[in-house]
C-alpha atoms as a PDB file:
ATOM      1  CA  UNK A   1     -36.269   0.697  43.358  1.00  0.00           C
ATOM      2  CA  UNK A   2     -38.783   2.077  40.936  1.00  0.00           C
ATOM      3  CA  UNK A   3     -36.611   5.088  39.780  1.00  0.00           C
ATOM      4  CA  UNK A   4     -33.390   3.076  39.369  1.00  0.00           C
ATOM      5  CA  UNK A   5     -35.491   0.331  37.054  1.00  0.00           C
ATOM      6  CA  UNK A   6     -37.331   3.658  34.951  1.00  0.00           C
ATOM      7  CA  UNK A   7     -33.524   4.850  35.002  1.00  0.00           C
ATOM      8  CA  UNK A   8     -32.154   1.571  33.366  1.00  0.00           C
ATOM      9  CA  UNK A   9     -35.113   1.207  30.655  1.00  0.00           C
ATOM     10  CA  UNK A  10     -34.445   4.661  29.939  1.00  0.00           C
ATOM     11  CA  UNK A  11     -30.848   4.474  29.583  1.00  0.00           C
ATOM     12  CA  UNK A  12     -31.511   1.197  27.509  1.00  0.00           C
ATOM     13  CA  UNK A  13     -33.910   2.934  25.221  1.00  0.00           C
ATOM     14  CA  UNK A  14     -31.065   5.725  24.490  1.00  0.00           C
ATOM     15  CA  UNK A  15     -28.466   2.925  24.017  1.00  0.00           C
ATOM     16  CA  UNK A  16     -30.873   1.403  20.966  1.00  0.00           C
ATOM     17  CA  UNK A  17     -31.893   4.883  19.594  1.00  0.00           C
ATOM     18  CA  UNK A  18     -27.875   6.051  19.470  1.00  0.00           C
ATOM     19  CA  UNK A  19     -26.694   3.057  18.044  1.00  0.00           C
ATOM     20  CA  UNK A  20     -29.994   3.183  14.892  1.00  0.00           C
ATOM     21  CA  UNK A  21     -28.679   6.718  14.410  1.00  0.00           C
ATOM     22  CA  UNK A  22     -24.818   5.788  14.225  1.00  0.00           C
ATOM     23  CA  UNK A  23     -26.459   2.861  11.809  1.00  0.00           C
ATOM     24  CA  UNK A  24     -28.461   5.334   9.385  1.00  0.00           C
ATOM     25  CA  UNK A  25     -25.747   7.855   9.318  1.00  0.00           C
ATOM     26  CA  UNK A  26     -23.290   4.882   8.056  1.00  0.00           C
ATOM     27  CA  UNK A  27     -25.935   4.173   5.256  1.00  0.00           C
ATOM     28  CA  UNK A  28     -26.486   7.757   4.111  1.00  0.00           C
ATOM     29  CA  UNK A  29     -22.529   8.346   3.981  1.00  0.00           C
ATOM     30  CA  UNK A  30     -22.537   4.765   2.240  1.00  0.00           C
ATOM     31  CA  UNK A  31     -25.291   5.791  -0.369  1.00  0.00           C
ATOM     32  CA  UNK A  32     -23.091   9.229  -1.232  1.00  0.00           C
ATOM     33  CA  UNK A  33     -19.738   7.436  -1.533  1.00  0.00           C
ATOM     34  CA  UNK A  34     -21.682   5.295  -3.926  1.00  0.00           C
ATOM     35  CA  UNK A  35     -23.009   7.939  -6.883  1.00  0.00           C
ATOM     36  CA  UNK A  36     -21.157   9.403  -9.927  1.00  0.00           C
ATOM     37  CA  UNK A  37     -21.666  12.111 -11.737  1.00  0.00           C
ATOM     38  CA  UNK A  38     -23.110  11.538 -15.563  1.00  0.00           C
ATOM     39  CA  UNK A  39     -19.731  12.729 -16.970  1.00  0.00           C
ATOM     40  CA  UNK A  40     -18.004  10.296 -14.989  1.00  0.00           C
ATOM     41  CA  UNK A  41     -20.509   7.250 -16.084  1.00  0.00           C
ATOM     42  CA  UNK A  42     -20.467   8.779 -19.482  1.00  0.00           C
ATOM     43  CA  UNK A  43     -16.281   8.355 -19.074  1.00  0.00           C
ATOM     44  CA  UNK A  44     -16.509   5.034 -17.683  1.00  0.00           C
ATOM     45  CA  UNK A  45     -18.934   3.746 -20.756  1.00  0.00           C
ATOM     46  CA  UNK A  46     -16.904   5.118 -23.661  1.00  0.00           C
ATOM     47  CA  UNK A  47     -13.756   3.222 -21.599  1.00  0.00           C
ATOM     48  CA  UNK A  48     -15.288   0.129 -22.262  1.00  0.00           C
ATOM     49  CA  UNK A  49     -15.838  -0.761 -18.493  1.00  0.00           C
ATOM     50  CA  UNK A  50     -17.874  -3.291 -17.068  1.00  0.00           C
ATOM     51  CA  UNK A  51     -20.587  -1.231 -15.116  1.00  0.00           C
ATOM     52  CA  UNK A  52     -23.826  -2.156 -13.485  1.00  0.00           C
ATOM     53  CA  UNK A  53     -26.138   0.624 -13.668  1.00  0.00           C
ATOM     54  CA  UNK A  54     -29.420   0.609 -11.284  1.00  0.00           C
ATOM     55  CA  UNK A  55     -31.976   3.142 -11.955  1.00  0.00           C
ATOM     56  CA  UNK A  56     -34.155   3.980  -8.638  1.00  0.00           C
ATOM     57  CA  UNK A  57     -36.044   6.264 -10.474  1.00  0.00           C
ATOM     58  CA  UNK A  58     -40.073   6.524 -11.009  1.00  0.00           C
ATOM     59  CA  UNK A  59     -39.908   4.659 -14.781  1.00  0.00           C
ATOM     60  CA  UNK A  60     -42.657   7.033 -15.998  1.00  0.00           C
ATOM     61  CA  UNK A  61     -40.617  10.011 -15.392  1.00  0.00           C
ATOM     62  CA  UNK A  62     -38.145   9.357 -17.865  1.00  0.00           C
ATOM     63  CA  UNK A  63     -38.543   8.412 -21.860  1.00  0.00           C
ATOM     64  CA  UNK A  64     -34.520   8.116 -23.016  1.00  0.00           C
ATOM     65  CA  UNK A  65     -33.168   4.551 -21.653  1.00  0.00           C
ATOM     66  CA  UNK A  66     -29.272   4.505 -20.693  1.00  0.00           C
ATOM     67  CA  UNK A  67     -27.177   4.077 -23.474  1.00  0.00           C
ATOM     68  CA  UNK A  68     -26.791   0.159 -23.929  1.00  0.00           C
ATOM     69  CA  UNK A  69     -29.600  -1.236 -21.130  1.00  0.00           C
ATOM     70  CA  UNK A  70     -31.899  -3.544 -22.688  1.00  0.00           C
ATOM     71  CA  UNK A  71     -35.493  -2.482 -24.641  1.00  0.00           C
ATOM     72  CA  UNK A  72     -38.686  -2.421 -21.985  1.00  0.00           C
ATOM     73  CA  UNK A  73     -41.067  -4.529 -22.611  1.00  0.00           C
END
């Protein structure tokens, strides 16, 4: 009885850990779907398009804002 009840945590435990990877892997592929190249941004701004632009960056890093995003403060 003890080795069928280790067997069904374990197999639970492997359920959960399969089904976080098949999560993350969703999110990575996601997060890549979801970037464009400068050229492409710099394409999409001279068209006149409405774009939101979120920089994840460290704000020290760079100096030169994105063309029309508001003045720091």
């Amino acid at each position: 009885m003890g080795t069928l009840l280790a067997l069904a945590v374990a197999a639970k435990i492997a359920v959960y850990m399969v089904k976080k990877l098949i999560r993350w892997e969703r999110f990575v592929r996601q997060f890549r779907l979801a970037r464009i190249t400068p050229e492409k941004l710099n394409d999409k701004l001279n068209a006149g398009e409405d774009i939101l632009l979120i920089d994840l960056q460290d704000q020290m890093r760079h100096s030169v804002p994105a063309p029309g995003a508001p003045a720091r403060q």
